[in-house]
Protein backbone atom coordinates (compact mmCIF):
# COMPACT_ATOMS: atom_id res chain seq x y z
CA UNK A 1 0.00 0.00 0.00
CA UNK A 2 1.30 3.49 -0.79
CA UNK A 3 0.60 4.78 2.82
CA UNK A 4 3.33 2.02 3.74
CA UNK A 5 5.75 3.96 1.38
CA UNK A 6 5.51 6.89 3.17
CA UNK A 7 5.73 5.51 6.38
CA UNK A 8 9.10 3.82 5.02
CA UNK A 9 10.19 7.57 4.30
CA UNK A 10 9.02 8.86 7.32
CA UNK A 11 11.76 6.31 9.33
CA UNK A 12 14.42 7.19 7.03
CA UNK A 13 14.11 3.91 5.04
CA UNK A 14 15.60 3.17 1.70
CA UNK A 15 13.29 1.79 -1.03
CA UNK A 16 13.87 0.03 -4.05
CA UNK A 17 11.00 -0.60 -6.67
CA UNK A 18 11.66 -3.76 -9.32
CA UNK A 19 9.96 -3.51 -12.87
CA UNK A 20 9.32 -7.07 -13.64
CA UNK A 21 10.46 -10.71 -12.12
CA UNK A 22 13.81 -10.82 -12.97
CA UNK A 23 14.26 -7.52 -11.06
CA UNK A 24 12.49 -8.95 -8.10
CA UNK A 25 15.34 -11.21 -7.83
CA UNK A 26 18.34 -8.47 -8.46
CA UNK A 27 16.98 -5.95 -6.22
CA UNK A 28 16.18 -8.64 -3.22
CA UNK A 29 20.05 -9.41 -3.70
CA UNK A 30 21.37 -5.65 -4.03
CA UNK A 31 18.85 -4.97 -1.21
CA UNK A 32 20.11 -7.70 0.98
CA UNK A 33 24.33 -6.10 0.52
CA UNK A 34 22.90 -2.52 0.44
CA UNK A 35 21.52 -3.55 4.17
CA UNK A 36 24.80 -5.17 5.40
CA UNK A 37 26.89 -2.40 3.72
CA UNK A 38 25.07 0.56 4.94
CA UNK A 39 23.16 -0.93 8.31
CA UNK A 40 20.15 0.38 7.02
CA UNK A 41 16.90 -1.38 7.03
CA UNK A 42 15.58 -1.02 3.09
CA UNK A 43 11.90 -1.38 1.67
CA UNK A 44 11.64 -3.51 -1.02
CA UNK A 45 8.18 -2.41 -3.43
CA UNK A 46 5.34 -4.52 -4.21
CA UNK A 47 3.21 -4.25 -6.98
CA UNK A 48 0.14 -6.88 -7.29
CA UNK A 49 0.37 -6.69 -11.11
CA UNK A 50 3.90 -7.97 -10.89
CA UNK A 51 3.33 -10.21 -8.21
CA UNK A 52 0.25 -11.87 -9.30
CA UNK A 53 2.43 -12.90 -12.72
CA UNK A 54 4.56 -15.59 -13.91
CA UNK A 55 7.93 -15.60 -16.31
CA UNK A 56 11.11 -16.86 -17.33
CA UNK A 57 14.10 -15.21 -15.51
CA UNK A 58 17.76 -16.12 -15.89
CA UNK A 59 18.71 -17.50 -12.57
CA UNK A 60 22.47 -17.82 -13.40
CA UNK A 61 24.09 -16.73 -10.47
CA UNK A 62 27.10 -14.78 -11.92
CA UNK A 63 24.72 -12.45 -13.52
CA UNK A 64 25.00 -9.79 -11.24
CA UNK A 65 28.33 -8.10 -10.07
CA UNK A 66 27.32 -6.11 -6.55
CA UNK A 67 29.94 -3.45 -6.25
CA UNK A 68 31.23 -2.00 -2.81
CA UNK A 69 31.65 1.73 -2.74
CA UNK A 70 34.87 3.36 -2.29
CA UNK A 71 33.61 5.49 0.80
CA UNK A 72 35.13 5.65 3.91
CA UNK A 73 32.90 4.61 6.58
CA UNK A 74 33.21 5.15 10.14
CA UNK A 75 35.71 3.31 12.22
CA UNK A 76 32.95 2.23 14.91
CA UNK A 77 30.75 0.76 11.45
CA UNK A 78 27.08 1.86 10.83
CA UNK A 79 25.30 -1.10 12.95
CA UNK A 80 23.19 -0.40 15.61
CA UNK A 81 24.80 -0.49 19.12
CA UNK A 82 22.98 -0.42 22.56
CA UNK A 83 22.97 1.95 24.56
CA UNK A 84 22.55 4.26 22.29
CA UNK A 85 21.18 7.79 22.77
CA UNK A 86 18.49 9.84 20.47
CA UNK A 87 21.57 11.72 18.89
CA UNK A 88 24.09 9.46 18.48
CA UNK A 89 21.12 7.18 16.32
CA UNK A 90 20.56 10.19 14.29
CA UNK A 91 23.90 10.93 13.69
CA UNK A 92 24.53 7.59 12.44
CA UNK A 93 21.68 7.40 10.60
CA UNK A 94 23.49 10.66 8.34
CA UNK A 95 26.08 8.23 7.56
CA UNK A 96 24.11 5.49 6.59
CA UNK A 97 22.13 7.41 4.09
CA UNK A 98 25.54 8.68 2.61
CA UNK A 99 25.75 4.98 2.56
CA UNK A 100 23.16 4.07 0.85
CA UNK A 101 23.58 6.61 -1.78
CA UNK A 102 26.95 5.25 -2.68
CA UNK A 103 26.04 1.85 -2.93
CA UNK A 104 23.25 3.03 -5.00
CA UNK A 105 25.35 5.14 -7.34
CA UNK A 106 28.47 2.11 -7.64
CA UNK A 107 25.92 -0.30 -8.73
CA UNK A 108 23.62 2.31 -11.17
CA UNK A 109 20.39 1.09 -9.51
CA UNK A 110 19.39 4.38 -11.67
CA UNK A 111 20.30 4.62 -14.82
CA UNK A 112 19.88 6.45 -18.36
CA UNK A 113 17.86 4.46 -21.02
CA UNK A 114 17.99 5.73 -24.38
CA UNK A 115 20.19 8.56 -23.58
CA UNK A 116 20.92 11.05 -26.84
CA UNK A 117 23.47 13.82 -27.27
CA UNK A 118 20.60 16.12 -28.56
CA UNK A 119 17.94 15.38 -26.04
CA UNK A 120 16.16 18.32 -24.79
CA UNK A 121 13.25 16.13 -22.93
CA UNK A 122 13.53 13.70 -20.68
CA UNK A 123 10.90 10.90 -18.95
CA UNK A 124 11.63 9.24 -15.71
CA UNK A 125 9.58 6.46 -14.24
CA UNK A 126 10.16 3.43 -11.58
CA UNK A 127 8.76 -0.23 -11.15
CA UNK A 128 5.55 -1.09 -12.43
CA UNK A 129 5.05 2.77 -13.76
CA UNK A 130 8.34 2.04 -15.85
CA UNK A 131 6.29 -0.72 -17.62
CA UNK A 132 3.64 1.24 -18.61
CA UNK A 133 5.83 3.69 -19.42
CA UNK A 134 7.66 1.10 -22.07
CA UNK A 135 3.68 -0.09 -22.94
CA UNK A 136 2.93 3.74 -23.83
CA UNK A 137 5.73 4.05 -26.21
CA UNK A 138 4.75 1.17 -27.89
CA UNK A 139 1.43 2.42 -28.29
CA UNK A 140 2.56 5.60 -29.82
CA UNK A 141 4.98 3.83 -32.48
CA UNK A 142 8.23 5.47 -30.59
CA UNK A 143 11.74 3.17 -30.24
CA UNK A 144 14.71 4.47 -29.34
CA UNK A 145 15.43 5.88 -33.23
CA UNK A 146 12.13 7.83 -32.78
CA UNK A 147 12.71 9.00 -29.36
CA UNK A 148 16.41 10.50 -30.64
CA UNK A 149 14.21 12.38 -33.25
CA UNK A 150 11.91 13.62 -31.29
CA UNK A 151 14.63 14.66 -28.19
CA UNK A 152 13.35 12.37 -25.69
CA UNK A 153 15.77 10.18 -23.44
CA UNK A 154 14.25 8.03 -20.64
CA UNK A 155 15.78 7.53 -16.77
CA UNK A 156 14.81 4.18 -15.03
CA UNK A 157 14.90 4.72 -11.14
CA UNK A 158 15.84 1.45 -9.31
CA UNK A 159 16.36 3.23 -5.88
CA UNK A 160 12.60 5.65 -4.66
CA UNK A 161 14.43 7.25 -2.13
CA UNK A 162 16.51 8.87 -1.63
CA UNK A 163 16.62 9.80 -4.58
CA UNK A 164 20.33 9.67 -5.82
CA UNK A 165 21.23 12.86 -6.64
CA UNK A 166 24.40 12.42 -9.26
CA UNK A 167 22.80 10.29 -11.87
CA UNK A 168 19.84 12.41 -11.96
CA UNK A 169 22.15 15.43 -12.28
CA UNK A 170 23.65 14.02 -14.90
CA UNK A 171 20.19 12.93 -16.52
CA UNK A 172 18.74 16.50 -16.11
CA UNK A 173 22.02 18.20 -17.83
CA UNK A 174 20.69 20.24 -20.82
CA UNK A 175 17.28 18.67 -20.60
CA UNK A 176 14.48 21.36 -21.49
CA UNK A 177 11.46 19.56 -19.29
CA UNK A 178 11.10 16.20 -17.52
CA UNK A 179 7.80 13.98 -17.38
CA UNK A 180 8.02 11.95 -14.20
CA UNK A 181 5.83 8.65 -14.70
CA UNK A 182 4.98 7.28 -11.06
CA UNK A 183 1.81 6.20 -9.59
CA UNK A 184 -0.22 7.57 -6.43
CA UNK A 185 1.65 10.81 -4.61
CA UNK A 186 4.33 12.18 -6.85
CA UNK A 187 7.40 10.77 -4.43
CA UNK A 188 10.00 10.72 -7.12
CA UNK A 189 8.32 13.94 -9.01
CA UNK A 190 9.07 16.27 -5.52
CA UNK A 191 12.43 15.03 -4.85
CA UNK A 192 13.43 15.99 -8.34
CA UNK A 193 12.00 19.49 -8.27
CA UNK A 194 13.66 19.81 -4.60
CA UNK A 195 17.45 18.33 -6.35
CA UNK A 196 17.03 20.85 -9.34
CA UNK A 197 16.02 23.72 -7.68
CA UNK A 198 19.18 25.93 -7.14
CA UNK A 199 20.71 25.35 -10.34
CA UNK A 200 20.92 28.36 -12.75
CA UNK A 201 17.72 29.13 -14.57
CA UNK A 202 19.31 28.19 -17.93
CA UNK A 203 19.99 24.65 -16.46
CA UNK A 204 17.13 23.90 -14.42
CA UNK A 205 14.63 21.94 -16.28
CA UNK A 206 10.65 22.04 -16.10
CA UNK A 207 9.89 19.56 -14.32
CA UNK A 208 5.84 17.61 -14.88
CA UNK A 209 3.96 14.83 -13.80
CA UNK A 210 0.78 15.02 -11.94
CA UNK A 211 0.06 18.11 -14.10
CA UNK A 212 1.34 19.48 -17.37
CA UNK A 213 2.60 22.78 -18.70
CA UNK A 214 -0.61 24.54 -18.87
CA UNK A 215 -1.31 23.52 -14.94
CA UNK A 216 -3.96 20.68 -16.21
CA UNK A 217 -3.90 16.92 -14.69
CA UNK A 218 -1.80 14.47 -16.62
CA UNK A 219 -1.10 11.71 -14.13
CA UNK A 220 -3.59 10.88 -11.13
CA UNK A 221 -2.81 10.29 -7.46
CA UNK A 222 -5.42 7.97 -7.08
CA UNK A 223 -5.90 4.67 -8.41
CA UNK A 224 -3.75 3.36 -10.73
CA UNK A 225 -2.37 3.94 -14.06
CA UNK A 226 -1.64 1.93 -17.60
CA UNK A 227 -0.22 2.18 -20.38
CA UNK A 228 -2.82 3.53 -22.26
CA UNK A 229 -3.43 6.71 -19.78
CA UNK A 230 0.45 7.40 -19.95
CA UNK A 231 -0.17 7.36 -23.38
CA UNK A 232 -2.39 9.85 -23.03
CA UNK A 233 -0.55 11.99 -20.97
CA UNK A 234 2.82 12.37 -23.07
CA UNK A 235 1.00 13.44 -25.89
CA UNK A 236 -0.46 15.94 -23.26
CA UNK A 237 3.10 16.75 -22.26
CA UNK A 238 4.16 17.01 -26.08
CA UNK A 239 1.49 19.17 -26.94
């Protein structure tokens, strides 16, 4: 349930969001050593329409390289300890986050999709959203040669929040506007605004989701969304 997500935020919580079965599987793993490397507890998301689904998923077990960070980490480690007093947890707790943002960054649990020298817009999306996402482009006849022609590059988010801030830096550099793709409360869509915010106006992108340019809905915050209603809204976005 969403309200569980923010809840998960609320306790400082890491989250990672899978698109698809085979993801279920990398993510449990990179969740597992993102835990024991950062001694942070991490949400793992649940979608019923992935859940409730069956595939074929390659189970070879040198598929995925987890990377340690090169970060230096305090001497004492990140664990908890008893006794331990209100500000020495919170304290901590800064490190682990720096942590987890490491480990997210060394083993691109975010990543550019599609990326183009000559992209001025950019979509970003997560987990199930992400597949919808990929379902709306479909619908709309654009691949990754139509996306370069039309300036669009894509950025698959692995890791909710905290957002990593780096990648999506990086993502955002010379974009015009962003289209955030997420369902329920626009989690991903805020922390992007709040990342982008003090760059110089003639860097910071527009940045959409639950509404468009002209301040009308695009996205709702209730119920759910498909791939036909994303659809919808890029050509919204596009004009």
């Amino acid at each position: 349930p969403h309200q569980s997500e923010h809840n998960l935020i609320s306790a400082m919580v890491p989250i990672l969001s899978p698109a698809g079965i085979t993801e279920y599987i990398d993510f449990g793993l990179l969740g597992w050593a993102m835990s024991r490397y950062s001694g942070a507890w991490v949400g793992f998301k649940c979608q019923t329409e992935i859940v409730e689904c069956s595939a074929s998923v390659d189970l070879d077990p040198d598929r995925l390289e987890i990377v340690t960070p090169d970060l230096s980490l305090p001497a004492d480690g990140l664990s908890m300890r008893w006794p331990d007093g209100q500000q020495a947890m919170e304290r901590r707790l800064e490190s682990k986050l720096a942590a987890v943002l490491a480990f997210a960054r060394a083993n691109r649990l975010d990543r550019q999709v599609w990326p183009s020298p000559a992209a001025c817009l950019g979509i970003v999306s997560t987990g199930k959203s992400w597949l919808d996402l990929k379902g709306a482009l479909s619908l709309l006849g654009i691949d990754e040669a139509r996306a370069a022609e039309l300036g669009i590059c894509l950025y698959k988010v692995g890791m909710v929040w905290p957002l990593e801030p780096e990648g999506l830096r990086k993502f955002a550099g010379g974009l015009e506007q962003i289209l955030v793709i997420e369902e329920k409360r626009p989690v991903i869509e805020e922390q992007i605004k709040s990342q982008l915010f003090n760059l110089p106006g003639d860097r910071r992108p527009q940045v959409f989701g639950k509404t468009g340019p002209d301040g009308s809905p695009l996205l709702p915050s209730i119920g759910e969304i498909g791939a036909l209603s994303v659809a919808r809204a890029i050509l919204q976005w596009l004009g």
